[in-house]
Each structure stands twice: as structure tokens, then as C-alpha cells.
C-alpha atoms as a PDB file:
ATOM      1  CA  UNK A   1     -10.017  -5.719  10.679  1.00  0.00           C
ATOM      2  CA  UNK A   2      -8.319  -4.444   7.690  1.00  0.00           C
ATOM      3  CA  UNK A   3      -6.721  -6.025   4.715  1.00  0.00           C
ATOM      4  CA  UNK A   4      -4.338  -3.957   3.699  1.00  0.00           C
ATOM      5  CA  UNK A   5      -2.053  -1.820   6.317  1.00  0.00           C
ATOM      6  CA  UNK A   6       1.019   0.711   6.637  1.00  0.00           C
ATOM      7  CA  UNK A   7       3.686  -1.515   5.772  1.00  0.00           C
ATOM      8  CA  UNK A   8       2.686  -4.220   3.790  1.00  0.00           C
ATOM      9  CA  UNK A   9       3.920  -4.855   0.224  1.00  0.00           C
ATOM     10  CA  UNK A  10       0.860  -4.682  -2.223  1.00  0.00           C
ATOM     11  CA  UNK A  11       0.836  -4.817  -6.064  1.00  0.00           C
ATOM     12  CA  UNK A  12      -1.266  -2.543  -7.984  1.00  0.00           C
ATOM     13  CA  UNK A  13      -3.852  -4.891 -10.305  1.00  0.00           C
ATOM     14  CA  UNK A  14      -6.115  -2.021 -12.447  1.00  0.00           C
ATOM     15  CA  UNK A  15      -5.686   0.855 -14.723  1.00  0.00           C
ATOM     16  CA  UNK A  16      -2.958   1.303 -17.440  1.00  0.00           C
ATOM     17  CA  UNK A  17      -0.186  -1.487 -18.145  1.00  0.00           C
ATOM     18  CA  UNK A  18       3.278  -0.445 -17.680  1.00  0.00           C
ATOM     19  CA  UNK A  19       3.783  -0.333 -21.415  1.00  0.00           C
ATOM     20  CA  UNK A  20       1.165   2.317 -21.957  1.00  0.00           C
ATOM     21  CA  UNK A  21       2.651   4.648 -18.885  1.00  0.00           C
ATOM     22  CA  UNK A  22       1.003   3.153 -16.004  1.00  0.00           C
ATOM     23  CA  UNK A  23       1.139   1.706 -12.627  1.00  0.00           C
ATOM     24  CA  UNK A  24      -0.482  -1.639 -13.131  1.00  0.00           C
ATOM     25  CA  UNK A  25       1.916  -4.906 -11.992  1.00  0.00           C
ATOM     26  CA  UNK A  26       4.389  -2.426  -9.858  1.00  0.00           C
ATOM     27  CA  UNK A  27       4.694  -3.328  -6.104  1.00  0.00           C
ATOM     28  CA  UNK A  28       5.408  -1.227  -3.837  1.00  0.00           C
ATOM     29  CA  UNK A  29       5.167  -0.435   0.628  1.00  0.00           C
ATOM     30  CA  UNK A  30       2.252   1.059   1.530  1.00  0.00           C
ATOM     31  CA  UNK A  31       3.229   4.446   3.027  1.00  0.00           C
ATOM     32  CA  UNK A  32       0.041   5.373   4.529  1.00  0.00           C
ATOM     33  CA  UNK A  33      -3.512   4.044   4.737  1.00  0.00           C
ATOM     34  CA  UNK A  34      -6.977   6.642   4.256  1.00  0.00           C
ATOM     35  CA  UNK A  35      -9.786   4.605   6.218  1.00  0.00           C
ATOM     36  CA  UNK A  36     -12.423   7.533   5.429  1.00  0.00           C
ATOM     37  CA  UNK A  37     -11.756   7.550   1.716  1.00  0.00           C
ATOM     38  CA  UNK A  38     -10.569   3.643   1.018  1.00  0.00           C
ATOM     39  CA  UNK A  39      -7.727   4.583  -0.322  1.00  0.00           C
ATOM     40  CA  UNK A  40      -3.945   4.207   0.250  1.00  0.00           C
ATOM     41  CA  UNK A  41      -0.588   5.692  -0.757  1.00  0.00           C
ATOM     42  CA  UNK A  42       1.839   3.537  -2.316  1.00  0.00           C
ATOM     43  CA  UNK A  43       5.390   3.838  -2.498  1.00  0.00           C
ATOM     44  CA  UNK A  44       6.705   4.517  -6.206  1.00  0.00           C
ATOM     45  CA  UNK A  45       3.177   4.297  -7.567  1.00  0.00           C
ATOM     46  CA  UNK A  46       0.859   7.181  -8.906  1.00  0.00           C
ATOM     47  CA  UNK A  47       3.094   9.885  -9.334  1.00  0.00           C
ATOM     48  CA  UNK A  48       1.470  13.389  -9.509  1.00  0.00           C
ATOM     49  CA  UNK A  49       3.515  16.813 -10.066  1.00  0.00           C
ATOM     50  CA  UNK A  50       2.483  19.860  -7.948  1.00  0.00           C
ATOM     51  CA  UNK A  51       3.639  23.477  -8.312  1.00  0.00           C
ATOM     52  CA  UNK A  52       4.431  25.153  -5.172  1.00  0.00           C
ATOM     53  CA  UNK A  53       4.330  28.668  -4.577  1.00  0.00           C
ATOM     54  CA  UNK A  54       8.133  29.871  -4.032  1.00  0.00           C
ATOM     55  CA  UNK A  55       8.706  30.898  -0.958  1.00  0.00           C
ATOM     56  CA  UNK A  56      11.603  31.661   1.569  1.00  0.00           C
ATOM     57  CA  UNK A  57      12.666  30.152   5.147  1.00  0.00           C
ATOM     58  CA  UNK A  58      13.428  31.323   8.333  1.00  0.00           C
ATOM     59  CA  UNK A  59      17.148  31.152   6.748  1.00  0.00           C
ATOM     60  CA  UNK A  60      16.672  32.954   3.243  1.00  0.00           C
ATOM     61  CA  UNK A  61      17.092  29.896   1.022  1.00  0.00           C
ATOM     62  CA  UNK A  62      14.206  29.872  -1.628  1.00  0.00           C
ATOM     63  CA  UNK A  63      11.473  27.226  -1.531  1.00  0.00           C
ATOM     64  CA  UNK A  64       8.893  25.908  -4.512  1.00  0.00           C
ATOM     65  CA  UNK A  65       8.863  24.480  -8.187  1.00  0.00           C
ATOM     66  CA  UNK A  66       7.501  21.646  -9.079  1.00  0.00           C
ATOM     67  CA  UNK A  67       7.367  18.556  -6.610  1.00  0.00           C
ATOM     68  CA  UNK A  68       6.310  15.098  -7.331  1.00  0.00           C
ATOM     69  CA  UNK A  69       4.518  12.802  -5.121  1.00  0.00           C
ATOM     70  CA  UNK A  70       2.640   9.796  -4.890  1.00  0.00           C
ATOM     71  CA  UNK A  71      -1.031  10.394  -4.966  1.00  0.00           C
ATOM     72  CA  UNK A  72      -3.697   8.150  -2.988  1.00  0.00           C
ATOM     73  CA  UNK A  73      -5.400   5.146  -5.059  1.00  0.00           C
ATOM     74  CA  UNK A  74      -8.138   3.155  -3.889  1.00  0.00           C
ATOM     75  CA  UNK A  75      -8.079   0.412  -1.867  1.00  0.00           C
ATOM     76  CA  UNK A  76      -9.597  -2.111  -4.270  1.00  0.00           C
ATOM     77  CA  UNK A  77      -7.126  -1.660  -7.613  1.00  0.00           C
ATOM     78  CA  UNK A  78      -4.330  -3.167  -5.145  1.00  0.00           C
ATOM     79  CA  UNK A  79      -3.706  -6.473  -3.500  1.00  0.00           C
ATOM     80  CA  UNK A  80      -1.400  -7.838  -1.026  1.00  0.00           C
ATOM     81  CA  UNK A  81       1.773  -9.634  -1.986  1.00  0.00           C
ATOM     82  CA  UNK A  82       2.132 -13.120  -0.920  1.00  0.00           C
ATOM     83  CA  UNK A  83       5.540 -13.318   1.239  1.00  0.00           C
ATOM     84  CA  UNK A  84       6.462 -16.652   0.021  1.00  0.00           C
ATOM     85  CA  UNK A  85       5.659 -16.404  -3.861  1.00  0.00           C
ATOM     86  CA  UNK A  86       5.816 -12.794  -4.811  1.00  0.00           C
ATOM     87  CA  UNK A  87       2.390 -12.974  -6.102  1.00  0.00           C
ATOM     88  CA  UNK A  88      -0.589 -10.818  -5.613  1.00  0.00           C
ATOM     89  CA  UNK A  89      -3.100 -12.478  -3.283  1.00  0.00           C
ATOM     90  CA  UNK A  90      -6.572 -12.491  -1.663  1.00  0.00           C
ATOM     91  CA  UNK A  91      -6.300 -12.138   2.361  1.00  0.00           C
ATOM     92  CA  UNK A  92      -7.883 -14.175   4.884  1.00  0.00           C
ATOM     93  CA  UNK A  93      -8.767 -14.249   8.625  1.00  0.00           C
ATOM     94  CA  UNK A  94      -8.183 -17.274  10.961  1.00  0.00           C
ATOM     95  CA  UNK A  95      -8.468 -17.304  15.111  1.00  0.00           C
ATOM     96  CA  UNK A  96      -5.507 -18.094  16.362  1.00  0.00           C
ATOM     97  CA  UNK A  97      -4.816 -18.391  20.610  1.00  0.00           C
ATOM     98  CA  UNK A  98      -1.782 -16.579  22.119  1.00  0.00           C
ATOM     99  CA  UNK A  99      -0.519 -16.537  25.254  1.00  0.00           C
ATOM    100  CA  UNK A 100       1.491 -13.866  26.854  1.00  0.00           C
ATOM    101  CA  UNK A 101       2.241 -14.515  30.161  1.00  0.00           C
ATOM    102  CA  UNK A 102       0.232 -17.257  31.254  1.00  0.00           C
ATOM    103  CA  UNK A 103      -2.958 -15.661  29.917  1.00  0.00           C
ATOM    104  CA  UNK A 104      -4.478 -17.275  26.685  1.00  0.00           C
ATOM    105  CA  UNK A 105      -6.426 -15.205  24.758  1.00  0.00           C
ATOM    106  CA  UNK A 106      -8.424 -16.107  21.061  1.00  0.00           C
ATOM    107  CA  UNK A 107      -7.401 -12.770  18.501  1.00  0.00           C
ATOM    108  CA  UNK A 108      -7.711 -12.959  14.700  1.00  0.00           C
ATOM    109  CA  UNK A 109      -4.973 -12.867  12.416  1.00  0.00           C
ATOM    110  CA  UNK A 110      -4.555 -12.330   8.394  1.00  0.00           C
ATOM    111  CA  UNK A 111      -3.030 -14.702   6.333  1.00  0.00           C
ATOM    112  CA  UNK A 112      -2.341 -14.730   2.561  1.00  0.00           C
ATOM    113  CA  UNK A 113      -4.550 -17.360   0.704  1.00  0.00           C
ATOM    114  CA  UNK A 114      -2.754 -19.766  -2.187  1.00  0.00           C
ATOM    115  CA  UNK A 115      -2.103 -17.307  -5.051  1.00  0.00           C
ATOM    116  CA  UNK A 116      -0.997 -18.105  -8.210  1.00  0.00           C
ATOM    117  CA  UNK A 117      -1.983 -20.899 -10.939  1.00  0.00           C
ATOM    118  CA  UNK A 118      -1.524 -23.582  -8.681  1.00  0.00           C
ATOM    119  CA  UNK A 119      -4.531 -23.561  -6.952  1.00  0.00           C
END
């Protein structure tokens, strides 16, 4: 099972402070998740610029310049943001039973561990 999916809000903890023109302490919703490489894509973090060929569309208009778009990071330098405090946390597994329709059935869930100074 994984810790970090599409969707969740993570906040990046390595590589350059904010100060110095980086990404670390921004948080931001994971747009999409690389299971081969262990990496994900983060929304608003690790900008990269990339020159596209122009080109032209089916209708004439001109395509191509310089685009910017968030680049993959690995898995690792983020960590998943505790709903309840707002604080980067560790993520844990518990078993928890469900029942749908009169059928119990044992499936494991994540949870977000304390986080924070006050453990």
C-alpha cells in the first residue's frame, strides 16, 4: 500500500529553503504519482521551463515558446500533511473492519501519526 497518493496534500521537506529560491516548506496536491521511478508531481512545486518547437493547429493559430511545468521529485523529500494540524507527518497503517451490505470484511487503512513537537 502506498503512502503518498493522487490527491493528498504533502509538504516538500529537502533541498533549498524558500529564501535561497527553493521548494522546501511549500505544500502542495499531488497531481500525479510515478510508481516505477518513486517519484511524484506536485502542484506549485519544482518548476522547470521548456522550449517548444512553434508549431501551427488544425486552425492556423501558432503554438510554442517557453512553457513551465512542474517537474517530478522523489518520493522521499516529501511528506504527508496532517489534516488536523497542518503539519508534515509520518503515515501509518491500521486494520480496520467494514461492512457494506451485511458483509464484514478486515482492509487496511492509512492514518497520519502525531506530528509536531508535542509528541
Amino acid at each position: 500500500m502506498a503512502n503518498i497518493k493522487k490527491g493528498d496534500l504533502v509538504q516538500v521537506i529537502s533541498g533549498r529553503s524558500q529564501a535561497r529560491g527553493g521548494d522546501r516548506g511549500k505544500q502542495g496536491k499531488v497531481i500525479e504519482v510515478l510508481v516505477a521511478e518513486n517519484r511524484v508531481v506536485v502542484q506549485g512545486v519544482n518548476f522547470v521551463t521548456k522550449h517548444v518547437r512553434v508549431g501551427q493547429t488544425q486552425r492556423g493559430t501558432k503554438t510554442g515558446g517557453i512553457e513551465t511545468h512542474e517537474a517530478p521529485i522523489h518520493v522521499s523529500n516529501v511528506a504527508l500533511v496532517d489534516p488536523e494540524t497542518k503539519k508534515p507527518t509520518r503515515v501509518g497503517f491500521r486494520n480496520e473492519t467494514v461492512t457494506k451490505d451485511g458483509v464484514s470484511k478486515t482492509v487496511r487503512v492509512r492514518y497520519a501519526k502525531k506530528s509536531g513537537k508535542d509528541l
